[in-house]
Protein backbone atom coordinates (compact mmCIF):
# COMPACT_ATOMS: atom_id res chain seq x y z
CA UNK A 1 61.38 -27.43 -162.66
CA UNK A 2 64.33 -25.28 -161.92
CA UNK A 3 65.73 -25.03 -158.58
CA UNK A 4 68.03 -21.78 -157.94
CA UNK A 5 70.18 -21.17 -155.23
CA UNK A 6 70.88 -17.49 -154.61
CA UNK A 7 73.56 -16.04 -152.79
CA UNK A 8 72.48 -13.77 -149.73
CA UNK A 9 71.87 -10.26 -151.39
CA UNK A 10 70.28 -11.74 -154.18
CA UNK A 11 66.20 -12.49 -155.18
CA UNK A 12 64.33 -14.74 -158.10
CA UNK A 13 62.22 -11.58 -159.59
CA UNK A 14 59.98 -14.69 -160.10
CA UNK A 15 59.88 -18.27 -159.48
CA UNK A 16 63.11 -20.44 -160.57
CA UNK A 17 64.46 -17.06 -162.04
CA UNK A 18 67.23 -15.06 -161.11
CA UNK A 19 67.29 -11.10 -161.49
CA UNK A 20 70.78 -9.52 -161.73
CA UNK A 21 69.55 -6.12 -160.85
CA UNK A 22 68.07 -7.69 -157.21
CA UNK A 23 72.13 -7.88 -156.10
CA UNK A 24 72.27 -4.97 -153.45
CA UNK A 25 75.05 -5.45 -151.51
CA UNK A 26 78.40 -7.70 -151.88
CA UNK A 27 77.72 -8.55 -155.90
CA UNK A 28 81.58 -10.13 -156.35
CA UNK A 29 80.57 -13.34 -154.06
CA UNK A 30 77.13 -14.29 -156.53
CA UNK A 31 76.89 -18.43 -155.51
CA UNK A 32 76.71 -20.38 -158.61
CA UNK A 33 73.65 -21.36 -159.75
CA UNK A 34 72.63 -25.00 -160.88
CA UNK A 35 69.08 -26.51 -162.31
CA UNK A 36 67.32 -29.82 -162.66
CA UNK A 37 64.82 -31.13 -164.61
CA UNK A 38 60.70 -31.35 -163.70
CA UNK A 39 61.48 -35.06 -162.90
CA UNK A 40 63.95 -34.48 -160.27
CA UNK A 41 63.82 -36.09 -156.88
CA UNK A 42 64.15 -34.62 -153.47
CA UNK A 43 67.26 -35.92 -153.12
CA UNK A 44 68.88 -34.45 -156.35
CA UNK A 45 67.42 -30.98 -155.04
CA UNK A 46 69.68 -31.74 -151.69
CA UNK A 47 72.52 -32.31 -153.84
CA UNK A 48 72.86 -28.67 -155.11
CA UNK A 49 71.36 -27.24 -152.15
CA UNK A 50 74.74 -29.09 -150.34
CA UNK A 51 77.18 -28.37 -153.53
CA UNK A 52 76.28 -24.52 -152.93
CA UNK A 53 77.40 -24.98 -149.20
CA UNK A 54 80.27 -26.28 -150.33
CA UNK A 55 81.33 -24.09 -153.05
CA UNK A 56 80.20 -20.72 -150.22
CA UNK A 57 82.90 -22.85 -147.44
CA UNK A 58 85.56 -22.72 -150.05
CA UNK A 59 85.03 -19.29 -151.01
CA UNK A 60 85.49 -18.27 -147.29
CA UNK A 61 88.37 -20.31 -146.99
CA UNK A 62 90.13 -18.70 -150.39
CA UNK A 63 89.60 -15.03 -148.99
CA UNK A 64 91.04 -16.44 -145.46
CA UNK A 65 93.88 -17.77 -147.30
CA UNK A 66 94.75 -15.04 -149.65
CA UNK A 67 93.52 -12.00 -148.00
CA UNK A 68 96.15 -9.31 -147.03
CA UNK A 69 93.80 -6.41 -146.31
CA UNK A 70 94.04 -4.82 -143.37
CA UNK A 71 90.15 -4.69 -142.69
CA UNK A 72 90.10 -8.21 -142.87
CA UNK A 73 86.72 -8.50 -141.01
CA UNK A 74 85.27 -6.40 -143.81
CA UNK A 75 86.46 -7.83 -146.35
CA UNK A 76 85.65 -11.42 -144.94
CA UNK A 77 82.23 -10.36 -144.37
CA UNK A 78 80.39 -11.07 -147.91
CA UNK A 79 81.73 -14.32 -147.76
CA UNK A 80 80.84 -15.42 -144.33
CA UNK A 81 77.41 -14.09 -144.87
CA UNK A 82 76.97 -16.45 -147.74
CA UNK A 83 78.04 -19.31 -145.84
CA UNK A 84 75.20 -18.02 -143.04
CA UNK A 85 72.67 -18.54 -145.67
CA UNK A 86 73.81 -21.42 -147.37
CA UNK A 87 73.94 -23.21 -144.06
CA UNK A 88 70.32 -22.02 -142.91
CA UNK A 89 69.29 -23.06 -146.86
CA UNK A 90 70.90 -26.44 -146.23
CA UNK A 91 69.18 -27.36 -142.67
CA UNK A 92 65.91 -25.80 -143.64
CA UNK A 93 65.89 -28.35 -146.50
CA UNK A 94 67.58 -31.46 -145.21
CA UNK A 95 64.07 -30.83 -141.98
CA UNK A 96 61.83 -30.53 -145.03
CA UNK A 97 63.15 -33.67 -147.11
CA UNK A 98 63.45 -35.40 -143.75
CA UNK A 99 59.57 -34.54 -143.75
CA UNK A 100 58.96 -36.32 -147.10
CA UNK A 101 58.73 -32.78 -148.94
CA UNK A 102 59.02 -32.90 -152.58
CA UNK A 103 61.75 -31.03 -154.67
CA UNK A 104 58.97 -28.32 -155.79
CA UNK A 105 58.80 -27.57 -151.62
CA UNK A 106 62.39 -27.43 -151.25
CA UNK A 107 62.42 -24.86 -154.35
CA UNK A 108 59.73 -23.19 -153.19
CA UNK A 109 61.82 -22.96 -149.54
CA UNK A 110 64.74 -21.41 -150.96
CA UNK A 111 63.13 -18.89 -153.18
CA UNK A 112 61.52 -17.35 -149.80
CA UNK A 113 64.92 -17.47 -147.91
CA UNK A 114 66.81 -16.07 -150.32
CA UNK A 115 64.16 -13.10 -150.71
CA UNK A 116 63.84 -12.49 -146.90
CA UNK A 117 67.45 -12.18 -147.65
CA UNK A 118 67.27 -9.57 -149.77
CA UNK A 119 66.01 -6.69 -148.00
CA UNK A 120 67.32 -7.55 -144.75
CA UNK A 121 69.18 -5.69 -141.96
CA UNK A 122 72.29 -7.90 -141.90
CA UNK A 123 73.24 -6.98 -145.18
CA UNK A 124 74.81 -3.74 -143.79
CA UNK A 125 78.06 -3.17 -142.55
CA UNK A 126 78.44 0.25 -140.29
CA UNK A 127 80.48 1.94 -143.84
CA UNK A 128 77.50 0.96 -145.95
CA UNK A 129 75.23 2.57 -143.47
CA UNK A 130 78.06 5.79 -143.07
CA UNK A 131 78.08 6.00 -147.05
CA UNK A 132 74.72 4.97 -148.17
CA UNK A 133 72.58 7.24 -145.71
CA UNK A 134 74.92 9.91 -144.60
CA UNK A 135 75.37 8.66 -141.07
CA UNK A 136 78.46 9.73 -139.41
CA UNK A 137 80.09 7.67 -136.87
CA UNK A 138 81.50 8.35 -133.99
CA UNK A 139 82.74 6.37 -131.27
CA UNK A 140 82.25 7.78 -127.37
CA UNK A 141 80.98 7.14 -123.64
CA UNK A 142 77.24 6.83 -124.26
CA UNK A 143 76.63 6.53 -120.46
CA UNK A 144 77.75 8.23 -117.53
CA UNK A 145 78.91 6.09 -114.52
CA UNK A 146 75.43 4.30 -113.32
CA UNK A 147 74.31 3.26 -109.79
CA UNK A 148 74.00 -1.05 -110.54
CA UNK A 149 70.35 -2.27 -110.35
CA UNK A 150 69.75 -5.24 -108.07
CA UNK A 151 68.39 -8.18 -110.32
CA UNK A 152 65.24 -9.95 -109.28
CA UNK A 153 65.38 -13.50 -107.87
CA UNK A 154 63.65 -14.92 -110.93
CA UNK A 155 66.40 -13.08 -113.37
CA UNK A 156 68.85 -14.22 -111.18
CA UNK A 157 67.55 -18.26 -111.28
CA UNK A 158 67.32 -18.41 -114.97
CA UNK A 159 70.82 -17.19 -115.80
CA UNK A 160 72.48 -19.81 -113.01
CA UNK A 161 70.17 -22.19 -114.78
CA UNK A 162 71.57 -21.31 -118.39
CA UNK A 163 74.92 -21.43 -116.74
CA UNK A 164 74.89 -25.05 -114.83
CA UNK A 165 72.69 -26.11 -119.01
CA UNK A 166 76.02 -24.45 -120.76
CA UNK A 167 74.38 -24.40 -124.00
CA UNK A 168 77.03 -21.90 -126.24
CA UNK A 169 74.29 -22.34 -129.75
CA UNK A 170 72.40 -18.95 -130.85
CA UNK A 171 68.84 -20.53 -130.34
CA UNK A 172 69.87 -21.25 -126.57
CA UNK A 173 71.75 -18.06 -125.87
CA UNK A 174 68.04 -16.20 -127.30
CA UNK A 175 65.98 -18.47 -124.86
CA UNK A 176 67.88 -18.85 -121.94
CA UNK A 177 70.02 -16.08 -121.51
CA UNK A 178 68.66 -13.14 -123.68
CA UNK A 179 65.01 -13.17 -123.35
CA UNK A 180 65.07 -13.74 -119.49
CA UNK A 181 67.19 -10.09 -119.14
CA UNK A 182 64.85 -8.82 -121.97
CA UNK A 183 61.80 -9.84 -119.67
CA UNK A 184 63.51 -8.32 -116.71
CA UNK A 185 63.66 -4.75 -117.87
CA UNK A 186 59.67 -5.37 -119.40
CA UNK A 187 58.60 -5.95 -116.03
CA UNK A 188 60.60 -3.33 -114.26
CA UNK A 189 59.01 -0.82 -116.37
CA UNK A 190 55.55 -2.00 -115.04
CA UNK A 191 55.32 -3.11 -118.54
CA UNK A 192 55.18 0.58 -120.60
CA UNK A 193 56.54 -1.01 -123.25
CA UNK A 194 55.55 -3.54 -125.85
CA UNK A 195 58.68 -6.57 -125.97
CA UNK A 196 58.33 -7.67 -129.44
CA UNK A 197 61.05 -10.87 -130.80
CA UNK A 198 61.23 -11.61 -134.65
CA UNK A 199 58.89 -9.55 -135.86
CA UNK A 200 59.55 -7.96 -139.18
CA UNK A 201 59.77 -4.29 -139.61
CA UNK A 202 59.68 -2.03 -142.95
CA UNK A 203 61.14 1.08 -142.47
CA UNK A 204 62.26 1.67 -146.18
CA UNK A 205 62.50 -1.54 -148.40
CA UNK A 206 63.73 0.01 -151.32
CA UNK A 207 66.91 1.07 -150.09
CA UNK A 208 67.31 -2.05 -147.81
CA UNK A 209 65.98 -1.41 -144.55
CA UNK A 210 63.49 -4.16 -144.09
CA UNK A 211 63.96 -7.48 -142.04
CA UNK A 212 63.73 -9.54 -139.15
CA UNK A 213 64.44 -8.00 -135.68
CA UNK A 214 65.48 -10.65 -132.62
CA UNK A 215 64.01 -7.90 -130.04
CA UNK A 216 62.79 -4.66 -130.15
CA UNK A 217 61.04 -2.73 -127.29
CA UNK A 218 58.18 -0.37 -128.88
CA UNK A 219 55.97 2.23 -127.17
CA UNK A 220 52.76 0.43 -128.31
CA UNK A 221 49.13 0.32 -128.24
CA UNK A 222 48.91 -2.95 -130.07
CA UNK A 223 50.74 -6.34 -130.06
CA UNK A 224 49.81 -6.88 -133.87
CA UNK A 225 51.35 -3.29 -135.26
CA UNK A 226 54.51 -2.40 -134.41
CA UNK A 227 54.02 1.61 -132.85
CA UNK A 228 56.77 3.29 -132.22
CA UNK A 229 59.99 1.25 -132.09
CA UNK A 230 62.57 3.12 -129.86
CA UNK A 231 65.28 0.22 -129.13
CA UNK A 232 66.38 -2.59 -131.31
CA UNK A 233 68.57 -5.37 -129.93
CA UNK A 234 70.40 -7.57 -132.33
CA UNK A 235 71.78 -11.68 -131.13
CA UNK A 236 75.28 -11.90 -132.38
CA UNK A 237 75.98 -15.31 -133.70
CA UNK A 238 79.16 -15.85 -132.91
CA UNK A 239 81.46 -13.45 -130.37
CA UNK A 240 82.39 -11.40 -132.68
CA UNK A 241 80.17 -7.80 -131.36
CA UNK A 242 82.23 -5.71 -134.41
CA UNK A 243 80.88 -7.69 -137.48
CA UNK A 244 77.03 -7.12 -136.53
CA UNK A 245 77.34 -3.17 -135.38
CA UNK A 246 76.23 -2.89 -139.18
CA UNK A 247 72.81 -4.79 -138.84
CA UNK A 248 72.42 -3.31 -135.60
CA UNK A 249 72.40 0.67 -136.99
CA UNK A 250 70.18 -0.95 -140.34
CA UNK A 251 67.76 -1.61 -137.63
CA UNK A 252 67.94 1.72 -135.71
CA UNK A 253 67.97 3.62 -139.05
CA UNK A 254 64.59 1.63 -140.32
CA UNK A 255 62.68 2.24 -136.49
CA UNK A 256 63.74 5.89 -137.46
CA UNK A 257 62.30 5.96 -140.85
CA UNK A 258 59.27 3.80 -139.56
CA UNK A 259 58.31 6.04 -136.77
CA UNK A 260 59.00 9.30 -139.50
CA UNK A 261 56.74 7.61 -141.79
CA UNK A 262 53.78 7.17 -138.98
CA UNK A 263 53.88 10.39 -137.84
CA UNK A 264 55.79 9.52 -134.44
CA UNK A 265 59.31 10.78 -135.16
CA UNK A 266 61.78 10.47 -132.53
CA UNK A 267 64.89 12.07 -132.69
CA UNK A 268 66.71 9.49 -131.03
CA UNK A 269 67.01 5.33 -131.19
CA UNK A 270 69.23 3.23 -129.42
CA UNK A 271 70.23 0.11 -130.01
CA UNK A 272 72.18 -2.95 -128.93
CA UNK A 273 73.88 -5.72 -129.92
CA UNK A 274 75.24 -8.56 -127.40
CA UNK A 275 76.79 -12.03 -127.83
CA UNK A 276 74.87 -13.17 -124.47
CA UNK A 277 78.18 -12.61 -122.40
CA UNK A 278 78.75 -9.17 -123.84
CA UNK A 279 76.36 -6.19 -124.65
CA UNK A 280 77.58 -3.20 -126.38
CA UNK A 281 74.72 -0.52 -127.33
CA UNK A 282 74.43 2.12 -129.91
CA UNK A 283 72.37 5.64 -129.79
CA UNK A 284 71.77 7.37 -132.75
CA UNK A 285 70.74 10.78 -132.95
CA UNK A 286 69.64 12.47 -135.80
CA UNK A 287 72.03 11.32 -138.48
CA UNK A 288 75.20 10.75 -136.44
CA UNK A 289 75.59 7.12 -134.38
CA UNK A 290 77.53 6.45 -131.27
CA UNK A 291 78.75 3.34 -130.97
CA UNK A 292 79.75 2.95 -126.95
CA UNK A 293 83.37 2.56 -126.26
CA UNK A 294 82.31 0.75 -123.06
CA UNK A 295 81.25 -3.03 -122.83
CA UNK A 296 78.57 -4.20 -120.25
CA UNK A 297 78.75 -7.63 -119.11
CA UNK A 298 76.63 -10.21 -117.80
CA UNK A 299 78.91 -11.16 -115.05
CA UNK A 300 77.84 -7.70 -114.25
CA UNK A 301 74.15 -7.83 -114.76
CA UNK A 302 73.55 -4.96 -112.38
CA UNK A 303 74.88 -2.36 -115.07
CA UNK A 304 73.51 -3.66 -117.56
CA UNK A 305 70.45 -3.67 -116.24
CA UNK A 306 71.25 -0.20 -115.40
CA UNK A 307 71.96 0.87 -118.93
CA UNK A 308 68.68 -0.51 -120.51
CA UNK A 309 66.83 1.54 -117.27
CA UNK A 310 68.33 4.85 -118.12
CA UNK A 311 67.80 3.88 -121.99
CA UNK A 312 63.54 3.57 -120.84
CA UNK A 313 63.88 6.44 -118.61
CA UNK A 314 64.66 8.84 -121.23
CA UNK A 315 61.60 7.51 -123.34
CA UNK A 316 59.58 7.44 -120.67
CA UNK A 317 59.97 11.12 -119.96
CA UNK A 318 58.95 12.08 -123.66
CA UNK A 319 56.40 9.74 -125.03
């Protein structure tokens, strides 16, 4: 067999194959690509899984070291992308082999990630979204000054527990920290709205806008069909807020198309994006986004809370 390793932005157009034309975004930083024979072991497929990590670290490193552009986060952010997905390639294998799969399994593995890849959100950065689907951008105020909400006592116990835990990894800043405030606004809103956490959404795959979404509040009928999405939330990975704005519009951009193509359009989807600590949220409005010059806090969970209430209001008093 042949086992490929495709850089993020990249998809086999079929199995052990590679397909030039499937580069979307960010072609100049293509991973190399290695095979082994049908009698290969599990451990020889780790081997190139691990070289590609290596050879994506080095790349980062060689743009950190000769880069003189100004935009230095965009220009980083190919690179540091196809670290991301050489390092999720890399643990997602070394569980499987750890689980006594074969090399076919691992192959098999990598072909999906690297596909999911593909179309997905996070391949945008706020330019490709200003140049690829005529959104302007425009930064402002997206709320007026808002009377603090008083959190509940259970809200309230589960951050103080993810505080005294002190857990700083993405998985524990989703469970602990994230979902709890998520759950808080659900139930405030005598639960009008469906909560729904990595679910994947299709609002137009050819162009892109297909992928994962870590929460997204929908008015819904259904738990199983997503019906009209109206706020996406996107989990940093690192506190860096700037470098995921892109996904974060992707997101609102493909709720927009999706509710368009069910015959639910909504003129306006906001959106947010938050490292746990810090929450910064997005509205856009017909094809012009607003990216909030104001950061909410979770120090200062009362307007935040506030924020995402006046966000629910305002769907609550047209759907």
């Amino acid at each position: 067999m042949a086992l490929f390793l495709p850089h993020y932005g990249a998809a086999s157009a079929s199995a052990g194959a590679f397909n030039q034309e499937n580069l979307n975004h960010n072609a100049n930083t293509m991973s190399t690509l290695q095979s082994i024979p049908e009698s290969a072991s599990t451990l020889d497929a780790l081997r190139i899984v691990a070289a590609e990590y290596d050879a994506a670290v080095a790349d980062l490193v060689d743009k950190c070291q000769w880069n003189s552009n100004d935009d230095i986060q965009e220009y980083l952010r190919p690179a540091r992308k196809r670290v991301e997905l050489a390092q999720k390639v890399w643990r997602t294998s070394f569980d499987l082999a750890k689980r006594g799969a074969t090399a076919q399994t691992i192959q098999s593995t990598v072909e999906d990630i690297a596909a999911k890849a593909a179309m997905a959100f996070s391949n945008f950065s706020l330019s490709d979204i200003e140049a690829e689907f005529g959104i302007s951008l425009n930064d402002t105020e997206i709320f007026s000054v808002l009377p603090p909400l008083e959190p509940s006592p259970k809200l309230v116990s589960a951050l103080h527990l993810a505080q005294e835990l002190g857990g700083q990894s993405e998985k524990f800043r989703s469970e602990a920290i994230v979902f709890p405030v998520m759950i808080e606004i659900w139930e405030r809103n005598n639960k009008f709205f469906t909560l729904y956490s990595g679910e994947t959404l299709v609002g137009d795959a050819e162009r892109g806008l297909k992928g994962e979404c870590d929460f997204l509040f929908a008015k819904s009928t259904s738990k199983r069909v997503i019906g009209k999405p109206v706020m996406q939330l996107v989990e940093v990975k690192r506190d860096d807020i700037d470098a995921w704005l892109g996904q974060c519009a992707a997101q609102m951009l493909g709720a927009k198309i999706y509710n368009e193509k069910k015959g639910t359009p909504l003129e306006t989807i906001y959106g947010c994006v938050t490292t746990g600590d810090d929450w910064l949220f997005l509205r856009l409005t017909g094809n012009e986004l607003f990216v909030d010059t104001r950061k909410y806090y979770l120090g200062q969970i009362g307007e935040l809370l506030a924020a995402f209430q006046h966000i629910l209001d305002y769907y609550k008093a047209i759907l």
